[in-house]
Protein backbone atom coordinates (compact mmCIF):
# COMPACT_ATOMS: atom_id res chain seq x y z
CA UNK A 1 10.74 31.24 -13.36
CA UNK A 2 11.08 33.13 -16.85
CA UNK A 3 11.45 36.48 -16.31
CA UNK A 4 12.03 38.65 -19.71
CA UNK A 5 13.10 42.13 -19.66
CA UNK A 6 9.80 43.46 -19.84
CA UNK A 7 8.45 41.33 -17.23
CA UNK A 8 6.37 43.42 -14.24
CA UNK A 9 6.61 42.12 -10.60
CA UNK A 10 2.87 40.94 -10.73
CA UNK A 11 3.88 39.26 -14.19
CA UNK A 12 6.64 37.67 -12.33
CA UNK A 13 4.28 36.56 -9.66
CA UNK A 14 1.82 35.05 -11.94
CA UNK A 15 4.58 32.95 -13.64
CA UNK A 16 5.85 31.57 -10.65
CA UNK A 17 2.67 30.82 -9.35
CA UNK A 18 1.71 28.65 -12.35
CA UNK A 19 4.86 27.11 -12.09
CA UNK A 20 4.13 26.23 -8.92
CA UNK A 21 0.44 25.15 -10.07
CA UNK A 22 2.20 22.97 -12.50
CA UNK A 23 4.17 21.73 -10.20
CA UNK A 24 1.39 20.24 -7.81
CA UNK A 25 -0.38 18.99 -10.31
CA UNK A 26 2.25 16.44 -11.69
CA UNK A 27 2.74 15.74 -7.80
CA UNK A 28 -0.84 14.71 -7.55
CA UNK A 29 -1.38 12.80 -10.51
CA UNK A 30 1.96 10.72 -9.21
CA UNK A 31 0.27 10.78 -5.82
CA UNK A 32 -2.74 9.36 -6.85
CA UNK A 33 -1.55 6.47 -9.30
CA UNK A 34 0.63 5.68 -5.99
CA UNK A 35 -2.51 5.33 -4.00
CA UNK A 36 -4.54 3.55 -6.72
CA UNK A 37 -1.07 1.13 -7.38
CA UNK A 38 -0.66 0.35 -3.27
CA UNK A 39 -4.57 0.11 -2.98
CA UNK A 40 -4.85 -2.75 -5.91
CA UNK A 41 -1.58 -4.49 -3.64
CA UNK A 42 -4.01 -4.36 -0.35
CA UNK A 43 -6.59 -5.93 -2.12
CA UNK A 44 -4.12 -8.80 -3.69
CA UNK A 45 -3.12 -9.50 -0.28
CA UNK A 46 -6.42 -9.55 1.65
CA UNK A 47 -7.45 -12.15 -1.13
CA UNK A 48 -4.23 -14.20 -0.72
CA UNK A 49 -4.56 -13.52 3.75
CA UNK A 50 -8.67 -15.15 3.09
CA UNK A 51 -7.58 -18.29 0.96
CA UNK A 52 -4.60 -18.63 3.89
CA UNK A 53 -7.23 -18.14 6.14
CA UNK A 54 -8.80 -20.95 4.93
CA UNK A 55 -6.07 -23.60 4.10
CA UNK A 56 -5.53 -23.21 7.44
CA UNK A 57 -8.57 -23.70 8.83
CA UNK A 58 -8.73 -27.24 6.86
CA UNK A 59 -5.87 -28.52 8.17
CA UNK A 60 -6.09 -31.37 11.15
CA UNK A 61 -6.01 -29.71 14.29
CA UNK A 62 -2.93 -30.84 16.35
CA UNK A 63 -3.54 -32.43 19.78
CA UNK A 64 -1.99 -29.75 21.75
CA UNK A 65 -3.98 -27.14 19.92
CA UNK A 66 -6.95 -29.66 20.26
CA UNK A 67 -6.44 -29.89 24.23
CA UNK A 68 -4.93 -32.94 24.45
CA UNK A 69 -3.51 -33.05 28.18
CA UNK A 70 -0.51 -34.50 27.04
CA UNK A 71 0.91 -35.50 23.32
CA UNK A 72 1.34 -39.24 22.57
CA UNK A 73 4.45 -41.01 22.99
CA UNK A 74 6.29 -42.06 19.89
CA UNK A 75 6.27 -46.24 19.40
CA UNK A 76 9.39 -46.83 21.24
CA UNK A 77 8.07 -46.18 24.85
């Protein structure tokens, strides 16, 4: 706060309260580029999670996951 000699209390007030104001505002600006930053990341990874999604879903099913009763014995049995 920049108080000059001739400075009243409510003067004093009002400066500190748009310092304040000031303040805030630079908080919320960093705030909301932080939100719109993490919020372009969520969608990046929902797209990367659906094409996941679906290599996996192309791949052969394995017997056990199929419900195979019991896997197949290698050759040498």
């Amino acid at each position: 706060m920049i108080v000059t000699p001739g400075t009243t209390e409510v003067e004093a007030a009002l400066i500190e309260l748009q310092s304040r104001i000031a303040f805030q505002e630079e908080s919320i600006q960093e705030l909301s580029c932080t939100v719109v930053r993490q919020q372009r990341e969520l969608d990046l990874l929902r797209e990367v999670l659906v094409k996941l999604q679906q290599q996996v879903r192309t791949l052969e099913p394995s017997p056990l996951i199929a419900g195979a009763s019991e896997p197949e014995l290698p050759p040498h049995y």
